[in-house]
N, C-alpha and C. Protein backbone atom coordinates (compact mmCIF):
# COMPACT_ATOMS: atom_id res chain seq x y z
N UNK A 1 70.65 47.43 82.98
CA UNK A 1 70.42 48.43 84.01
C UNK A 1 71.75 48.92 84.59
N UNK A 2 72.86 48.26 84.53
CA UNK A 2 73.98 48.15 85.25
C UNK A 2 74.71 49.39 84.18
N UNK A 3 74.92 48.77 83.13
CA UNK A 3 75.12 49.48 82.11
C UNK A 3 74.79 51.12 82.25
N UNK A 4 73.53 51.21 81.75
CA UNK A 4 72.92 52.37 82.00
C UNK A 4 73.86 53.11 83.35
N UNK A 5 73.89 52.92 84.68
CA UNK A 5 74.07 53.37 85.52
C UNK A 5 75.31 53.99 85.43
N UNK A 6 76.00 52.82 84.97
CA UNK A 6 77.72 52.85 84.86
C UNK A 6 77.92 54.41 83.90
N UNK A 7 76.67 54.38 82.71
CA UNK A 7 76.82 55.40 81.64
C UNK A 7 76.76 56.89 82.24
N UNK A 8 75.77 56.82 83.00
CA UNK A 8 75.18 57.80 83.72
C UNK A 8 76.25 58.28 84.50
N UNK A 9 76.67 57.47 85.44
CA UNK A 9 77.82 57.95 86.66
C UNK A 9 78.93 58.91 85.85
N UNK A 10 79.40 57.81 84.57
CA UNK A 10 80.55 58.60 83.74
C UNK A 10 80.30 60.12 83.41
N UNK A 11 79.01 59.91 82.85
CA UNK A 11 78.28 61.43 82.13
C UNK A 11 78.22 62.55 83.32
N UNK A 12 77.96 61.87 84.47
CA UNK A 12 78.14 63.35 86.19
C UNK A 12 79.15 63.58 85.71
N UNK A 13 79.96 62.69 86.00
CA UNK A 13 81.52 62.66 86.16
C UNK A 13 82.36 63.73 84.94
N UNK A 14 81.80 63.65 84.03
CA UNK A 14 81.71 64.24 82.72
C UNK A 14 81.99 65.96 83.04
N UNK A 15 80.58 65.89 82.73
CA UNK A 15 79.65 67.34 83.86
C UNK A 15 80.09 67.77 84.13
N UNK A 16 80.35 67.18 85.60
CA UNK A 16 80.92 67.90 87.03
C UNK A 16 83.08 68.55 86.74
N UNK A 17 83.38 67.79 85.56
CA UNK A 17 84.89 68.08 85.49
C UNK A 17 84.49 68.95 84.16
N UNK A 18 83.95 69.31 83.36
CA UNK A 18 83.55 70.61 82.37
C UNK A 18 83.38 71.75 83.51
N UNK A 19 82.21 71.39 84.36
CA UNK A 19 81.62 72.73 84.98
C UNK A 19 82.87 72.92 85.87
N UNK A 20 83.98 72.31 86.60
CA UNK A 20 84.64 72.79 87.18
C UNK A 20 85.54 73.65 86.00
N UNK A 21 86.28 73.11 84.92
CA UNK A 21 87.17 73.94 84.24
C UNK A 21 86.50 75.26 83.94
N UNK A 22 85.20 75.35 83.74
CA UNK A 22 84.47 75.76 82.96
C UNK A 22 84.64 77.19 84.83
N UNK A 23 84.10 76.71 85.42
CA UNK A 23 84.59 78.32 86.79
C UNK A 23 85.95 78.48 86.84
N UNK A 24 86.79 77.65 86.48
CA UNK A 24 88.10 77.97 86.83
C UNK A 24 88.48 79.23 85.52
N UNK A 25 87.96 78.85 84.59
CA UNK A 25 88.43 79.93 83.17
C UNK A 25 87.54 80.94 83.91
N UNK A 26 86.43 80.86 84.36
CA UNK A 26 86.10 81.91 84.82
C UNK A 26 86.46 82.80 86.07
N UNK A 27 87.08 81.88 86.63
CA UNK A 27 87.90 83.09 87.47
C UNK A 27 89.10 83.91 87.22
N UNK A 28 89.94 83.37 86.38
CA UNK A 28 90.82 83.70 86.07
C UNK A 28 90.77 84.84 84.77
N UNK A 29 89.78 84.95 84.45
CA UNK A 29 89.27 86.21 83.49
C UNK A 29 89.01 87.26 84.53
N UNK A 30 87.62 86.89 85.38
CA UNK A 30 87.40 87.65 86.36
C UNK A 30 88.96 88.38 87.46
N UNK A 31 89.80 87.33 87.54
CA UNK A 31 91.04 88.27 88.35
C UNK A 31 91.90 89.29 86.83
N UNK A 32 91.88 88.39 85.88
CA UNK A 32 92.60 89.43 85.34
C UNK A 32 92.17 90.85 84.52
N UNK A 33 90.76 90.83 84.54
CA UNK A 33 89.62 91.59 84.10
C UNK A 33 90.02 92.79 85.02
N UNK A 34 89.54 92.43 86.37
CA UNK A 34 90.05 92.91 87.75
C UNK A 34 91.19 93.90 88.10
N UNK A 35 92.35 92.64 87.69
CA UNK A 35 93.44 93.57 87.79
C UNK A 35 94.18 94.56 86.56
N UNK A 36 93.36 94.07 85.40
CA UNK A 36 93.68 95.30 84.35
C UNK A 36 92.69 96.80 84.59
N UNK A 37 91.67 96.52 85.08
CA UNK A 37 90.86 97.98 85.95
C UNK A 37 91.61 98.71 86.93
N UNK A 38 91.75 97.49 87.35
CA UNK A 38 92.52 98.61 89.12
C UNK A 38 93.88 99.36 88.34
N UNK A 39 94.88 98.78 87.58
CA UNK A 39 95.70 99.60 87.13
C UNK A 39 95.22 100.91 86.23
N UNK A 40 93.98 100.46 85.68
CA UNK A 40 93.55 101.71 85.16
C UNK A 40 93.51 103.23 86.00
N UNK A 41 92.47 102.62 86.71
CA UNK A 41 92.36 103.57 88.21
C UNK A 41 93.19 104.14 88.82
N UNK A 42 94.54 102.72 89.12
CA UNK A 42 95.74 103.79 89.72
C UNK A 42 96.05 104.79 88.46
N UNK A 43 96.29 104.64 87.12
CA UNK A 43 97.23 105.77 86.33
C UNK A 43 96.22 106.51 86.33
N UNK A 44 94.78 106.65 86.19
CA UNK A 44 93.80 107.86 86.43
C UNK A 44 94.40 108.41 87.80
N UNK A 45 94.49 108.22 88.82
CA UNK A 45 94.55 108.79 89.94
C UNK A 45 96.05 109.49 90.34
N UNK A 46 96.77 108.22 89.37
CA UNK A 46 97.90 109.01 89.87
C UNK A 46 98.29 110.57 88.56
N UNK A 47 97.42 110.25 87.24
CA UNK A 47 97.55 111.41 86.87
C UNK A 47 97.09 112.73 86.87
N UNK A 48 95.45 112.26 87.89
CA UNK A 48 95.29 113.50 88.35
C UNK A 48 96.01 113.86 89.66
N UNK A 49 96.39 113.57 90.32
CA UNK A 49 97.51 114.15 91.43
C UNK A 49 98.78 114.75 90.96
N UNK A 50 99.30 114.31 89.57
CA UNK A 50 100.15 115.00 88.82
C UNK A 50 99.91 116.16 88.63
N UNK A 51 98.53 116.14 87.85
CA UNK A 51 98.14 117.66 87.38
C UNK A 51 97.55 118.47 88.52
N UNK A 52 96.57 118.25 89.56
CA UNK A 52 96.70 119.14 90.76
C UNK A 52 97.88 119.38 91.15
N UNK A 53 99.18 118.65 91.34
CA UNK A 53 100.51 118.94 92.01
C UNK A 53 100.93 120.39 91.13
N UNK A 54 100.86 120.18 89.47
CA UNK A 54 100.99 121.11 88.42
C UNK A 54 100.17 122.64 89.05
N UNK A 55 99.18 121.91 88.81
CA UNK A 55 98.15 123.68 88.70
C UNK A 55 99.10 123.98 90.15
N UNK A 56 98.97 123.69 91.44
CA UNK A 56 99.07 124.11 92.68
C UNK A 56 100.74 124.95 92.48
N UNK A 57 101.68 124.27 91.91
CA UNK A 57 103.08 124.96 91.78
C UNK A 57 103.22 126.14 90.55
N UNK A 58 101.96 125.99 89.81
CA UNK A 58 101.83 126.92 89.13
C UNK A 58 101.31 128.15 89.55
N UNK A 59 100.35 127.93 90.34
CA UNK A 59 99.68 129.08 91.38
C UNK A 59 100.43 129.71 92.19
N UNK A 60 101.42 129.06 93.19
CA UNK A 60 102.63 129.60 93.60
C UNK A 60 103.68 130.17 92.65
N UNK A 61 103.79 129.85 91.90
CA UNK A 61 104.34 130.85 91.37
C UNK A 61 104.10 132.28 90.82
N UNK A 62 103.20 132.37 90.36
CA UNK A 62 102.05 133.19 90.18
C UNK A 62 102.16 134.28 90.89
N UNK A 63 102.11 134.07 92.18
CA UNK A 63 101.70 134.80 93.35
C UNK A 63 103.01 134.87 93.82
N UNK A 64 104.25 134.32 93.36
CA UNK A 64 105.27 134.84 93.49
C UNK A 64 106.28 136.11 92.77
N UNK A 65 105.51 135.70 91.77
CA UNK A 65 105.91 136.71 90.48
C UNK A 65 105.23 138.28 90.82
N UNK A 66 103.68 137.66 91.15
CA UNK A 66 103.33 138.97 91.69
C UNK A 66 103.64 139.42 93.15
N UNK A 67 104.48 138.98 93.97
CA UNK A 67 104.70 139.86 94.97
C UNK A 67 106.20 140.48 94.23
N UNK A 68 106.77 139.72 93.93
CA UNK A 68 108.06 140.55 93.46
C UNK A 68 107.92 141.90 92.10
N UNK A 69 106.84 141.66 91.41
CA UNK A 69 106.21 142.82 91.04
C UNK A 69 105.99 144.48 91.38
């Protein structure tokens, strides 16, 4: 019976140190999952502010060309 118990305790013990590695890999996917998106997002965002900055200095000009017209 002692036995048994002793087996048992080991086997939690087992368990419980798998299931911890076992969230830790999972967080660390989850942050870097995470932080390879958000950089996505920033170069989406920062390349559309590029190209509005574009069209907008293009429009001024435009309208510069045509007043000196």
């Amino acid at each position: 019976d002692d036995i048994m118990q002793t087996a048992m305790s080991k086997a939690r013990i087992h368990v419980a140190n798998m299931m911890m590695v076992f969230v830790i890999g999972l967080c660390i996917y989850t942050i870097t999952t995470a932080k390879k998106e958000a950089k996505e997002e920033l170069d989406k965002l920062e390349q559309t502010r590029v190209d509005y900055r574009e069209a907008i200095t293009e429009e001024y000009r435009q309208q510069l060309a045509a007043k000196k017209s």
